[in-house]
PDB file of N, CA and C in Angstrom:
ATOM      1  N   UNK A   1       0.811  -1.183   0.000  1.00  0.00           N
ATOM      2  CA  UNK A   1       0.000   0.000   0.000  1.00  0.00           C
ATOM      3  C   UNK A   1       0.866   1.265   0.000  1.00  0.00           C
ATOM      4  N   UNK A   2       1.847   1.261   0.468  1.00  0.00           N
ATOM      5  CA  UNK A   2       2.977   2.308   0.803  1.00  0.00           C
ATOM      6  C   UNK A   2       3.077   2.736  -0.448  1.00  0.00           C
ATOM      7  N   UNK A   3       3.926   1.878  -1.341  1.00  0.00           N
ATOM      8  CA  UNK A   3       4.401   1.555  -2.685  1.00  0.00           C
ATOM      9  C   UNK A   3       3.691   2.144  -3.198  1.00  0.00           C
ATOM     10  N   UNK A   4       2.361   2.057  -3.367  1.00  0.00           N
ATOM     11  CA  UNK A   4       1.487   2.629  -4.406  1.00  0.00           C
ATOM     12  C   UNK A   4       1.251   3.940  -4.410  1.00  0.00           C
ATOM     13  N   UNK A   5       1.548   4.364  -2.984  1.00  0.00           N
ATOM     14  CA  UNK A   5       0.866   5.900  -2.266  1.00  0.00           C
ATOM     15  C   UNK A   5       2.170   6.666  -2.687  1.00  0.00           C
ATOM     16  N   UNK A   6       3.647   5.843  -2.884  1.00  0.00           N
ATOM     17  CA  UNK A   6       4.742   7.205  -3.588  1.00  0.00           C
ATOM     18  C   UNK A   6       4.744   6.725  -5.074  1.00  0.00           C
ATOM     19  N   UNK A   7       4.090   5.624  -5.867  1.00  0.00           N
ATOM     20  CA  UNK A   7       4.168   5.740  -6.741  1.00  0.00           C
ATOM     21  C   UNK A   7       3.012   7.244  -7.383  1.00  0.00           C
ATOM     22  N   UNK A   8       2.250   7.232  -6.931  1.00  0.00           N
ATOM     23  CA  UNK A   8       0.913   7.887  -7.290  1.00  0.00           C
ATOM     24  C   UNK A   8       1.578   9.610  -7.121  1.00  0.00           C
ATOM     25  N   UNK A   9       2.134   9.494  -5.740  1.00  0.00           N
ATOM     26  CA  UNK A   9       3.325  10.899  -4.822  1.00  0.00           C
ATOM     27  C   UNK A   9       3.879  11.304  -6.386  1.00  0.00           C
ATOM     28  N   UNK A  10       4.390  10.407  -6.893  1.00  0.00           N
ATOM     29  CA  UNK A  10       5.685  10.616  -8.034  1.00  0.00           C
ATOM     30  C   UNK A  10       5.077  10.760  -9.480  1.00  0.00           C
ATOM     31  N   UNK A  11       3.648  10.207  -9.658  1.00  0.00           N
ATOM     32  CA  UNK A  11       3.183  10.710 -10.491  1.00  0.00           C
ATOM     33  C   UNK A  11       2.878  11.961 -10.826  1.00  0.00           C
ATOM     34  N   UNK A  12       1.791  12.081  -9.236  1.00  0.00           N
ATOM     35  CA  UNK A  12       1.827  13.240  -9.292  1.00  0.00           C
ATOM     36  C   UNK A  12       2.685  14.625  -9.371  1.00  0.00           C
ATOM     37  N   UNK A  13       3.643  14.123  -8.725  1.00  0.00           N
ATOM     38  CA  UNK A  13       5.057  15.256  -8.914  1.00  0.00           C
ATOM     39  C   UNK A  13       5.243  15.683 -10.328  1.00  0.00           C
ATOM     40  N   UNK A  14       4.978  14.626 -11.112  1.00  0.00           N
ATOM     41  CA  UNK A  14       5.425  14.365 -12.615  1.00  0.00           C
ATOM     42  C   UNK A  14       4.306  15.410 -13.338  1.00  0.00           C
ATOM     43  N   UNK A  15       3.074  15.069 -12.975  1.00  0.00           N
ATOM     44  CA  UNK A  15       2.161  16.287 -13.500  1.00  0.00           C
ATOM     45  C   UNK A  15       1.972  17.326 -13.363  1.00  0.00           C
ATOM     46  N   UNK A  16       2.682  17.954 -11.956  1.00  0.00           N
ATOM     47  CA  UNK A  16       2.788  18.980 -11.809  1.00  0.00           C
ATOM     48  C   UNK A  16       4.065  19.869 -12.128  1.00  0.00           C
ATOM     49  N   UNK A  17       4.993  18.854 -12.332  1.00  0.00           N
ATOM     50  CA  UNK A  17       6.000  19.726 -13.178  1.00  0.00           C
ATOM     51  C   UNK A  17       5.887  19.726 -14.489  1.00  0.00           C
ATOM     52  N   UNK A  18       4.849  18.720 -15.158  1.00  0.00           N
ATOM     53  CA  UNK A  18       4.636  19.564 -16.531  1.00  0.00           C
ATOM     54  C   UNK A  18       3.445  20.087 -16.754  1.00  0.00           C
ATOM     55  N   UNK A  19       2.795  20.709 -15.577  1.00  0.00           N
ATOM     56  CA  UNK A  19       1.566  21.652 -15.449  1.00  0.00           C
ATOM     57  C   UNK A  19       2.369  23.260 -15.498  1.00  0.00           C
ATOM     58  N   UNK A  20       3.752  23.183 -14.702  1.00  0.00           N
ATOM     59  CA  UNK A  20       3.792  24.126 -14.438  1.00  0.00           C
ATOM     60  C   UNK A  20       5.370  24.664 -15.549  1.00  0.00           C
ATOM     61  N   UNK A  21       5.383  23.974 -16.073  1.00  0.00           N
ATOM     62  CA  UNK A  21       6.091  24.106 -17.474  1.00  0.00           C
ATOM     63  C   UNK A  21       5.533  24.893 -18.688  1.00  0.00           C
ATOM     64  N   UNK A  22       4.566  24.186 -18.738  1.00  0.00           N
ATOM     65  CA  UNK A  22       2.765  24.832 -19.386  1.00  0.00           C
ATOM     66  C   UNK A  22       2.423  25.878 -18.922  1.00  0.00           C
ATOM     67  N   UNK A  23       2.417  26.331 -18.270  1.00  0.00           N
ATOM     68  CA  UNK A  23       1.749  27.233 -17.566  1.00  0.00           C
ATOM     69  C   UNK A  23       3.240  28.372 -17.804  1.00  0.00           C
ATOM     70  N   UNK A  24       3.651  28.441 -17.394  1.00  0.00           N
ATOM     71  CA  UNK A  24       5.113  29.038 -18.012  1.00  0.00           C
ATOM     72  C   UNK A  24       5.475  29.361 -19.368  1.00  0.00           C
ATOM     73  N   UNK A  25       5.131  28.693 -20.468  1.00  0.00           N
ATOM     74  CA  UNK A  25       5.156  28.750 -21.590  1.00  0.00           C
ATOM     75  C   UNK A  25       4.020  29.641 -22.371  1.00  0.00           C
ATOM     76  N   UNK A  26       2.947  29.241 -21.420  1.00  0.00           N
ATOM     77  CA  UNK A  26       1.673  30.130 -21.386  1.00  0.00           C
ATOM     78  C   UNK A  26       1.489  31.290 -21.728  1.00  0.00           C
ATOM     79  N   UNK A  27       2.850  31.667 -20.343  1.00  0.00           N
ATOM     80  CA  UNK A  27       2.606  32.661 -19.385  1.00  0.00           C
ATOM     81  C   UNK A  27       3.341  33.904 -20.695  1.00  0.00           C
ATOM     82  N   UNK A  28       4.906  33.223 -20.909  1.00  0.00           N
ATOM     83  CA  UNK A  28       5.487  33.850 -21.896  1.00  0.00           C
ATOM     84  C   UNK A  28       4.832  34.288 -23.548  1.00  0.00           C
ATOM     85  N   UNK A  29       4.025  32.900 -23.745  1.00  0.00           N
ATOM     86  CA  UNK A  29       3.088  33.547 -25.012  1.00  0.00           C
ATOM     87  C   UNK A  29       2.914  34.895 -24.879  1.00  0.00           C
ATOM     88  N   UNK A  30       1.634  34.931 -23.532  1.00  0.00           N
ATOM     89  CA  UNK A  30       1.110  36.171 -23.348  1.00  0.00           C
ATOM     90  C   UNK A  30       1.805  37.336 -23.242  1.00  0.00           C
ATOM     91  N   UNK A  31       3.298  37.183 -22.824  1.00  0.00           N
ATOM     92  CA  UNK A  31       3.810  38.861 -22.824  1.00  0.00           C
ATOM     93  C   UNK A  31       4.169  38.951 -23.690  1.00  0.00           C
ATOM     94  N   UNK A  32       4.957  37.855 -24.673  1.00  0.00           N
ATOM     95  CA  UNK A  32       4.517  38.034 -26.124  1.00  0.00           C
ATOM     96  C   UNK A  32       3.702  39.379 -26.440  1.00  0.00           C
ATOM     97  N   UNK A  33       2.820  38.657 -26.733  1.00  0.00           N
ATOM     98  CA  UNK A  33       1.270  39.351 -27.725  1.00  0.00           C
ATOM     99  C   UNK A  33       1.105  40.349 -26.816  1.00  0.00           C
ATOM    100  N   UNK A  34       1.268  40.766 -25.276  1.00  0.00           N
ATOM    101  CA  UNK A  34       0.900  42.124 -24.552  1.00  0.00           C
ATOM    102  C   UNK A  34       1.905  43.603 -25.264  1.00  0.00           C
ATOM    103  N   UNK A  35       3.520  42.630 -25.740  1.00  0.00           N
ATOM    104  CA  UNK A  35       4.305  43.667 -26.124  1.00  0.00           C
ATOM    105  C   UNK A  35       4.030  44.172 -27.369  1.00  0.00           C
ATOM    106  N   UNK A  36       3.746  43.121 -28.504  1.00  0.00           N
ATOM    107  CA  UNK A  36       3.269  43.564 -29.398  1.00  0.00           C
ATOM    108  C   UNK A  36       1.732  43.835 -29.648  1.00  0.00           C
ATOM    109  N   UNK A  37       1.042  44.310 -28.918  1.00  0.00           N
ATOM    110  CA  UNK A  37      -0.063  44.852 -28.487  1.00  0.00           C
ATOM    111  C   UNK A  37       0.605  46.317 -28.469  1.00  0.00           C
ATOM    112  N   UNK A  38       1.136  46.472 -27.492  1.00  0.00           N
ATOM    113  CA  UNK A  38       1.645  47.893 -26.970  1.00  0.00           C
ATOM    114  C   UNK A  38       2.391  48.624 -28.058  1.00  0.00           C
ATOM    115  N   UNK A  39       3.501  47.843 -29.056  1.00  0.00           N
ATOM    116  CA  UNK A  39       3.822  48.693 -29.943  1.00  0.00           C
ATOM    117  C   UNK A  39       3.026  48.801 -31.018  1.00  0.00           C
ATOM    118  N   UNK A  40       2.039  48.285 -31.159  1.00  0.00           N
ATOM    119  CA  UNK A  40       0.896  48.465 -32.108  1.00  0.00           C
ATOM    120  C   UNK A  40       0.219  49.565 -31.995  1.00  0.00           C
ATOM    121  N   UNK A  41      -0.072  49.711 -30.505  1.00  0.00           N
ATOM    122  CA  UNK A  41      -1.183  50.983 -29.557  1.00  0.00           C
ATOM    123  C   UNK A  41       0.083  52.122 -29.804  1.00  0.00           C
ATOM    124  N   UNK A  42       1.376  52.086 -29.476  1.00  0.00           N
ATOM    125  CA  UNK A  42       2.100  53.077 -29.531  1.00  0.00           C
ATOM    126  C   UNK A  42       2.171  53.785 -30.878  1.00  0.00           C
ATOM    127  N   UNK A  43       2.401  53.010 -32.015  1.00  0.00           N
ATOM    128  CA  UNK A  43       2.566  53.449 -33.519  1.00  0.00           C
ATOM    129  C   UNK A  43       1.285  53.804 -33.979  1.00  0.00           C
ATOM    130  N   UNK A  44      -0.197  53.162 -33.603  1.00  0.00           N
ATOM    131  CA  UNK A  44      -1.336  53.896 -33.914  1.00  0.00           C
ATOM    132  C   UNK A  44      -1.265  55.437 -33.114  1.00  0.00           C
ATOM    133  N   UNK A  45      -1.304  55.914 -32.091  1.00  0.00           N
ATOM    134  CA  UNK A  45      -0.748  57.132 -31.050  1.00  0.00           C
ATOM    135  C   UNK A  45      -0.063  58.113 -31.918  1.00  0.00           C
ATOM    136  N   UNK A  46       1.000  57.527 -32.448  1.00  0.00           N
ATOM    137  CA  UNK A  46       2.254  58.148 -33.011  1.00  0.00           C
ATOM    138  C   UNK A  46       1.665  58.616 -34.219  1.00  0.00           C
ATOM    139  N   UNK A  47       0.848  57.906 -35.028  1.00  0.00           N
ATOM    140  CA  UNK A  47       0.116  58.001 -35.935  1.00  0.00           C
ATOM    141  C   UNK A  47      -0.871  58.904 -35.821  1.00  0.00           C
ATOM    142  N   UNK A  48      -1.511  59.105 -35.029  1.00  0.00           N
ATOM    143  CA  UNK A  48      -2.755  59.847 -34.482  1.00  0.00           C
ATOM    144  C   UNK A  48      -2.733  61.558 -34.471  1.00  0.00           C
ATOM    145  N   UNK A  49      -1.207  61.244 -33.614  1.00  0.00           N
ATOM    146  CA  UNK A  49      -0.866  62.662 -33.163  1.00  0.00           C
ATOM    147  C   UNK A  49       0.194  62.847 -34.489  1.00  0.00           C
ATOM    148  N   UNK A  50       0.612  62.511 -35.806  1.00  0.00           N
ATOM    149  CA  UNK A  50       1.086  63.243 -36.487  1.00  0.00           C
ATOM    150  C   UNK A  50      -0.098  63.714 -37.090  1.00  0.00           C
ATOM    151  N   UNK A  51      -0.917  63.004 -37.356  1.00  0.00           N
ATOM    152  CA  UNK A  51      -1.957  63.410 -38.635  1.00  0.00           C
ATOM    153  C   UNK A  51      -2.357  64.917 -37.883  1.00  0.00           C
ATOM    154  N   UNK A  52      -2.958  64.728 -36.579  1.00  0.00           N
ATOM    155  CA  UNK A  52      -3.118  65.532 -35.837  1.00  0.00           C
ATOM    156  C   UNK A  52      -2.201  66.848 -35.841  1.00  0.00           C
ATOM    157  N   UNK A  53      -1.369  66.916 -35.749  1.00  0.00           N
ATOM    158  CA  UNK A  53      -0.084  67.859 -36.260  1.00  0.00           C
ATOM    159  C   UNK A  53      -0.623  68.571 -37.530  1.00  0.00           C
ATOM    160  N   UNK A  54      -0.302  67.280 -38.193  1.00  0.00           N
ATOM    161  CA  UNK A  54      -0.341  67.978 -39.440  1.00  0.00           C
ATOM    162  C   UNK A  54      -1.891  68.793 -40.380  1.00  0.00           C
ATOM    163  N   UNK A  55      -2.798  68.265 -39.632  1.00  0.00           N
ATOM    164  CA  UNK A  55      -3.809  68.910 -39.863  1.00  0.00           C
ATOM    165  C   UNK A  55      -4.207  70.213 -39.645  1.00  0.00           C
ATOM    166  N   UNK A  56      -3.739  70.438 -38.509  1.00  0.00           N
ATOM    167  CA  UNK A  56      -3.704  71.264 -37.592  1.00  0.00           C
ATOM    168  C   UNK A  56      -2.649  72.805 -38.354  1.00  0.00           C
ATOM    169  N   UNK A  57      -1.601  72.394 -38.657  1.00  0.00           N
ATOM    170  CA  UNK A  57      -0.697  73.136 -39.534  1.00  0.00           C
ATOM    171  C   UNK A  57      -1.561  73.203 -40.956  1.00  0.00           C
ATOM    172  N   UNK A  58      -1.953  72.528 -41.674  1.00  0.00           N
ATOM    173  CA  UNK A  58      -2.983  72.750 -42.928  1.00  0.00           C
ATOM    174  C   UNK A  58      -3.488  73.725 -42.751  1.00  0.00           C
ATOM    175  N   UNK A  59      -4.378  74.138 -41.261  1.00  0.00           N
ATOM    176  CA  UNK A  59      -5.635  74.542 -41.425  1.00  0.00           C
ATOM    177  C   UNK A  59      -5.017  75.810 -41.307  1.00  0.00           C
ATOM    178  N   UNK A  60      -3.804  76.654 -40.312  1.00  0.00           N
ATOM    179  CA  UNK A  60      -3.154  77.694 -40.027  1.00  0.00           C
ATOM    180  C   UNK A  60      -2.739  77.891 -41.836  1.00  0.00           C
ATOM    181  N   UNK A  61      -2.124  77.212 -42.416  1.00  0.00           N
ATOM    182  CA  UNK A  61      -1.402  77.782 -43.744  1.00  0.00           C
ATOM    183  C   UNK A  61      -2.691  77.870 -44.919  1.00  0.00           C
ATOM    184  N   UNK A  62      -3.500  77.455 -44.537  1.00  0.00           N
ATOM    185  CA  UNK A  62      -4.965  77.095 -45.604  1.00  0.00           C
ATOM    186  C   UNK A  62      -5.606  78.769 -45.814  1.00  0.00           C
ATOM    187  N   UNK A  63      -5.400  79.002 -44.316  1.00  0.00           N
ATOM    188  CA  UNK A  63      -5.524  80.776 -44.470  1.00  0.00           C
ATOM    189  C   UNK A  63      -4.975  81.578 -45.180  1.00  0.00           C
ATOM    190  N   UNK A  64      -4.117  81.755 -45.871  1.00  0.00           N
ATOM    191  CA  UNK A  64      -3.070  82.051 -46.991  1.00  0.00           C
ATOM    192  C   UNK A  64      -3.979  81.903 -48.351  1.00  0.00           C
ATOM    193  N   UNK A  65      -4.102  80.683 -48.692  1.00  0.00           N
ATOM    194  CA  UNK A  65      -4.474  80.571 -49.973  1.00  0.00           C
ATOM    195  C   UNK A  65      -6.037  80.803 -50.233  1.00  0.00           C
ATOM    196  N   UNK A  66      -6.880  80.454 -48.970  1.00  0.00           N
ATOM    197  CA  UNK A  66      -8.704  80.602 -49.271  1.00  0.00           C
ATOM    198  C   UNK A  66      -8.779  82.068 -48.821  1.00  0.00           C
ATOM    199  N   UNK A  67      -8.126  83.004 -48.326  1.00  0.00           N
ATOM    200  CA  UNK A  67      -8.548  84.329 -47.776  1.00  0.00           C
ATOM    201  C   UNK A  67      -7.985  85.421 -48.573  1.00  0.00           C
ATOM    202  N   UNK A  68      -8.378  85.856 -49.421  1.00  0.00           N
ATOM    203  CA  UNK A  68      -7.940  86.972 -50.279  1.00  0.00           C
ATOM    204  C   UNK A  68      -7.077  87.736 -49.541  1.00  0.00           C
ATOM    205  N   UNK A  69      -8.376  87.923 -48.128  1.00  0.00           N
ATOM    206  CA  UNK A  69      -7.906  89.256 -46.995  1.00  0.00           C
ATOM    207  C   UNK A  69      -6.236  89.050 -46.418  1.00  0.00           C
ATOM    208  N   UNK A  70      -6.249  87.631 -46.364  1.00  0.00           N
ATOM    209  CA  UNK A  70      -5.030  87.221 -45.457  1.00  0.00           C
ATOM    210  C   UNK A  70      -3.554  86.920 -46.477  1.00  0.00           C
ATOM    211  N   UNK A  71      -4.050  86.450 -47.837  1.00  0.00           N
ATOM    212  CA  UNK A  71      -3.115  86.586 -48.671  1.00  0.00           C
ATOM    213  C   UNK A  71      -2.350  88.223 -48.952  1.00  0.00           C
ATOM    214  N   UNK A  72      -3.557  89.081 -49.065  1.00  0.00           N
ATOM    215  CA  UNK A  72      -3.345  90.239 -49.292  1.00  0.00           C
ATOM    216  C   UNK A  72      -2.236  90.757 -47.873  1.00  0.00           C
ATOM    217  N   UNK A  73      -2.755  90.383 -46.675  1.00  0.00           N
ATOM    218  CA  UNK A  73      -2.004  90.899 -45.730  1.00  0.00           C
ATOM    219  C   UNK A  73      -0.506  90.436 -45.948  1.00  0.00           C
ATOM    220  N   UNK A  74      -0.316  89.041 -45.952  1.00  0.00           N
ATOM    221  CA  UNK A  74       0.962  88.068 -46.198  1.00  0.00           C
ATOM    222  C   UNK A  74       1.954  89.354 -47.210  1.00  0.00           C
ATOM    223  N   UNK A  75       1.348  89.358 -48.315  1.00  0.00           N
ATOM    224  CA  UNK A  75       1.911  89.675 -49.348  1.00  0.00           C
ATOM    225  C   UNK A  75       2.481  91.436 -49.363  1.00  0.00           C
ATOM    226  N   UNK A  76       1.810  92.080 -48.178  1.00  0.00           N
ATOM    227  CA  UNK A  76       2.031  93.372 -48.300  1.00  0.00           C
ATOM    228  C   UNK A  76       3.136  92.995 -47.367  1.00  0.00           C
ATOM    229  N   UNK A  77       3.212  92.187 -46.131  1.00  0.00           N
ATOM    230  CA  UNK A  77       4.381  92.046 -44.961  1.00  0.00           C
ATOM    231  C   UNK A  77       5.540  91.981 -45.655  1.00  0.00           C
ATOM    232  N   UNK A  78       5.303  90.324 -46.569  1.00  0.00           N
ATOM    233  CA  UNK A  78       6.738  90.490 -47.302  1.00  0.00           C
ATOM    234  C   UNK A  78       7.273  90.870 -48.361  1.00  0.00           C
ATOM    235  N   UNK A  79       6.585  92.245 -48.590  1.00  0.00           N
ATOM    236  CA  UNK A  79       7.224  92.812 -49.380  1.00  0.00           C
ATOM    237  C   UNK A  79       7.554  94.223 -48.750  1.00  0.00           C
ATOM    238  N   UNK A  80       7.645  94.534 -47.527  1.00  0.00           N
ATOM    239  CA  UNK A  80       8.373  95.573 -46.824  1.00  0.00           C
ATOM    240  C   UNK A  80       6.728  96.262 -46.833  1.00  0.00           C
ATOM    241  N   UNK A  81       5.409  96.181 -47.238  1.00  0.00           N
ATOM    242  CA  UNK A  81       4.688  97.845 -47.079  1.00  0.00           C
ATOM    243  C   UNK A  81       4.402  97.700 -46.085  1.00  0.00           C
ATOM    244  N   UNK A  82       3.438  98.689 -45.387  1.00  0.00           N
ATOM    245  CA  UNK A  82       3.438  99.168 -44.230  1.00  0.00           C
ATOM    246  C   UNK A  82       2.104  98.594 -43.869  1.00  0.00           C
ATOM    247  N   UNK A  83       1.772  97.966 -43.072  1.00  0.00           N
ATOM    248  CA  UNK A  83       0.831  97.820 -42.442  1.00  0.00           C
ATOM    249  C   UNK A  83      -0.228  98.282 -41.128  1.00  0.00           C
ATOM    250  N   UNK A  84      -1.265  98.217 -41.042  1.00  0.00           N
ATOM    251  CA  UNK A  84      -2.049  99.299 -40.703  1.00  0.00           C
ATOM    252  C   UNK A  84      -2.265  98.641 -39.617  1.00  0.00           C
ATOM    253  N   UNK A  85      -2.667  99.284 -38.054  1.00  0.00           N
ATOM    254  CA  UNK A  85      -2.369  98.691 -37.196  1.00  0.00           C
ATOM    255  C   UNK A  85      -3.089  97.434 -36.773  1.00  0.00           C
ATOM    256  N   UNK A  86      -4.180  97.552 -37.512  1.00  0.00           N
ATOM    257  CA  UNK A  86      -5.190  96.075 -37.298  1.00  0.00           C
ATOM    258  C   UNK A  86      -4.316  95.309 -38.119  1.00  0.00           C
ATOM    259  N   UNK A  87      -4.040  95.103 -39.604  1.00  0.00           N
ATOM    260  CA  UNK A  87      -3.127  94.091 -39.866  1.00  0.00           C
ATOM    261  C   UNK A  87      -1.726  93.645 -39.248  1.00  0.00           C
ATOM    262  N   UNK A  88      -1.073  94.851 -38.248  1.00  0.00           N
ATOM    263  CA  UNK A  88       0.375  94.760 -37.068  1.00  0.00           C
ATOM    264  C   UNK A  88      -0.448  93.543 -36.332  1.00  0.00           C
ATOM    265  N   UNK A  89      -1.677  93.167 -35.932  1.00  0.00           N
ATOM    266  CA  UNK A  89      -2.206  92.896 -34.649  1.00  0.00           C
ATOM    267  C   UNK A  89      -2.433  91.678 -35.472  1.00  0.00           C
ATOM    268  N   UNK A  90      -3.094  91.412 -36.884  1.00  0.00           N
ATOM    269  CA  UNK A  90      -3.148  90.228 -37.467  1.00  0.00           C
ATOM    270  C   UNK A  90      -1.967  89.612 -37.607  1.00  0.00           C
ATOM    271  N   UNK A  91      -1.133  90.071 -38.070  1.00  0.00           N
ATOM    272  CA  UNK A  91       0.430  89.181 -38.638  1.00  0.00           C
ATOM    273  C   UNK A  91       1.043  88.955 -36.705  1.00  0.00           C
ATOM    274  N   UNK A  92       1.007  89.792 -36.081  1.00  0.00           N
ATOM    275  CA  UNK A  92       1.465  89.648 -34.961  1.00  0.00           C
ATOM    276  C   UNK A  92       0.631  88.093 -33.720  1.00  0.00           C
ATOM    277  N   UNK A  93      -0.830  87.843 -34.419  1.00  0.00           N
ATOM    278  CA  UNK A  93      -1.695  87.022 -33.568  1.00  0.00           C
ATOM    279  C   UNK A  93      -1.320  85.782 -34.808  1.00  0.00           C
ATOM    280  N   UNK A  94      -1.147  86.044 -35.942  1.00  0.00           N
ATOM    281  CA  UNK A  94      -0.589  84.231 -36.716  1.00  0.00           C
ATOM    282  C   UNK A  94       1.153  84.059 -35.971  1.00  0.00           C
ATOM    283  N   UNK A  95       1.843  84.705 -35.888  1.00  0.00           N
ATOM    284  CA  UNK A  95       2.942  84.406 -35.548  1.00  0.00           C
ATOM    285  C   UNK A  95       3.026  84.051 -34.089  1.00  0.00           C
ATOM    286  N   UNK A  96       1.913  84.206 -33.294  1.00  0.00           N
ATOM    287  CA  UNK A  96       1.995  83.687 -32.244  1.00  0.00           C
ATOM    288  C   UNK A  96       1.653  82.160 -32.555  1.00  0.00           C
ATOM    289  N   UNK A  97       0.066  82.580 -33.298  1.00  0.00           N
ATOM    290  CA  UNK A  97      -0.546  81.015 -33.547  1.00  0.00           C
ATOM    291  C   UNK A  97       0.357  79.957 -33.736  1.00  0.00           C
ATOM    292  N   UNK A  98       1.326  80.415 -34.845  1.00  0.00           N
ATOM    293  CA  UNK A  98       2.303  79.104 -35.590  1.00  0.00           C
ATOM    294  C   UNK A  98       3.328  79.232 -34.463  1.00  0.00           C
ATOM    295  N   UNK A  99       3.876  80.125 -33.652  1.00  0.00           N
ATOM    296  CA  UNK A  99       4.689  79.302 -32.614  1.00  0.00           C
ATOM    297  C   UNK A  99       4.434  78.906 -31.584  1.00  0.00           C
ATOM    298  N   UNK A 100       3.196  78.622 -31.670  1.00  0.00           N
ATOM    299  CA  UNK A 100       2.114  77.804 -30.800  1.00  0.00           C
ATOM    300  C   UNK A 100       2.233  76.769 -30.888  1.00  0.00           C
ATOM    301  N   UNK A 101       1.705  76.385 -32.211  1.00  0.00           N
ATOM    302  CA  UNK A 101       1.713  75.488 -33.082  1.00  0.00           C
ATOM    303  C   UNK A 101       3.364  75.002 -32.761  1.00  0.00           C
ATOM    304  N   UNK A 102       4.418  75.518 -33.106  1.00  0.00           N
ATOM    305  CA  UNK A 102       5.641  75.216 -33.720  1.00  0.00           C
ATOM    306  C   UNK A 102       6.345  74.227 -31.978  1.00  0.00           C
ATOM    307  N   UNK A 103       5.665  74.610 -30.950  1.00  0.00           N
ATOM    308  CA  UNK A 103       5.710  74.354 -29.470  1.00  0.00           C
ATOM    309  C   UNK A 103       5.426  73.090 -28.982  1.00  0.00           C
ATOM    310  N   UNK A 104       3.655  73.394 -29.724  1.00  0.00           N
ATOM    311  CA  UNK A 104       3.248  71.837 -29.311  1.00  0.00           C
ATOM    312  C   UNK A 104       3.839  70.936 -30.367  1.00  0.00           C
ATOM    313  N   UNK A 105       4.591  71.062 -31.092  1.00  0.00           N
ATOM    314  CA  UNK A 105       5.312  69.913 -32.503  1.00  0.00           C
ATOM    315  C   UNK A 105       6.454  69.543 -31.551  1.00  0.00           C
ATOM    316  N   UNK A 106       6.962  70.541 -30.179  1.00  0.00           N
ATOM    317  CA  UNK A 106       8.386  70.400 -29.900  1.00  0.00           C
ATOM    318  C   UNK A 106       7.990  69.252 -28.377  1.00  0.00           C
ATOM    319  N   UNK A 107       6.531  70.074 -28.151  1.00  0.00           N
ATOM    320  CA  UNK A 107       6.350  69.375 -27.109  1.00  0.00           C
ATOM    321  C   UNK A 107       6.044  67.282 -27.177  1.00  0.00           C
ATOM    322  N   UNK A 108       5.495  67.158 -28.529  1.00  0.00           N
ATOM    323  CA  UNK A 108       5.248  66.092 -29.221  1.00  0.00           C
ATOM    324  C   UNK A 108       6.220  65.349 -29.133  1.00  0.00           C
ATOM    325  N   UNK A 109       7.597  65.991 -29.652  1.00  0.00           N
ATOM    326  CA  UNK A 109       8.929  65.229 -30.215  1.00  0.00           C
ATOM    327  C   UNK A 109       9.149  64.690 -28.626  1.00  0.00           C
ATOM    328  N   UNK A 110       9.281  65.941 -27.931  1.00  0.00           N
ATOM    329  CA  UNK A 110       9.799  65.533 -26.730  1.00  0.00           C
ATOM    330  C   UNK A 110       9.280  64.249 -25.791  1.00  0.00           C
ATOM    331  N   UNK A 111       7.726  64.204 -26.166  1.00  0.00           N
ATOM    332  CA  UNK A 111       7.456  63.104 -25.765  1.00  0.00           C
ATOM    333  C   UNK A 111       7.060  61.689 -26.055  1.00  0.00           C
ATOM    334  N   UNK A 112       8.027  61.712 -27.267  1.00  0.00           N
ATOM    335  CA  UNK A 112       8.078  60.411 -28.361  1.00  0.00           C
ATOM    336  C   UNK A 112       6.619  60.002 -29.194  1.00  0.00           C
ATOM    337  N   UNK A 113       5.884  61.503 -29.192  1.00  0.00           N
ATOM    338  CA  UNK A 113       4.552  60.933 -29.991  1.00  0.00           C
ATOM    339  C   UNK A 113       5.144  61.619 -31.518  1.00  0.00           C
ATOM    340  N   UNK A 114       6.088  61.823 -31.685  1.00  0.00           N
ATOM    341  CA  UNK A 114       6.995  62.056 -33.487  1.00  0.00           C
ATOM    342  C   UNK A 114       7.847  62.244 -33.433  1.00  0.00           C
ATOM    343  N   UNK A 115       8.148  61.639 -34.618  1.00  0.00           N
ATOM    344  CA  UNK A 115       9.759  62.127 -34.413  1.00  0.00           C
ATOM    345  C   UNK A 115      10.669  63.095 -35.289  1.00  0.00           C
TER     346      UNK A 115
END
């Protein structure tokens, strides 16, 4: 009766070290597929926030070409004429805008959402 009770002891030993072999192998699948999960979620992100960027910059330079008013302003700045103090206050409120803009692109880089 002994005999049988460490044979059964030793079986069991036997199944539980390849339960927990399994289970180990398992275990590693899964961080597997969690890591490449994560750089999937990271490069969609990365993705997200360029388009985002860049849309965002479209819509600031889009003013240029659909606004007569704003082309007209552009075009008198760089060419030296003089501008009137509401257009000082326009060219002066885009150049903030775009280094607004030019900030959060730096703030982006800095935090690995582009590169």
């Amino acid at each position: 009766m002994k005999e049988k009770l460490q044979e059964y002891a030793l079986i069991a030993e036997i199944i539980s070290g390849i339960a927990i072999v399994i289970s180990l192998v398992f275990v590693g699948i899964q961080i597997q597929q969690g890591t490449e999960e994560t750089a999937i979620n990271t490069s969609a992100i990365r993705t997200s926030a360029y388009q985002d960027l860049t849309g965002q910059m479209l819509d600031i330079y889009s003013g240029i070409t659909t606004s007569p008013q704003l082309a007209e302003l552009f075009y008198k700045a760089h060419c030296g004429q003089a501008l009137s103090p509401v257009e000082e206050v326009q060219m002066r409120t885009y150049g903030i805008q775009t280094t607004r803009h030019g900030d959060m692109a730096y703030q982006m880089y800095e935090q690995g959402l582009i590169n």
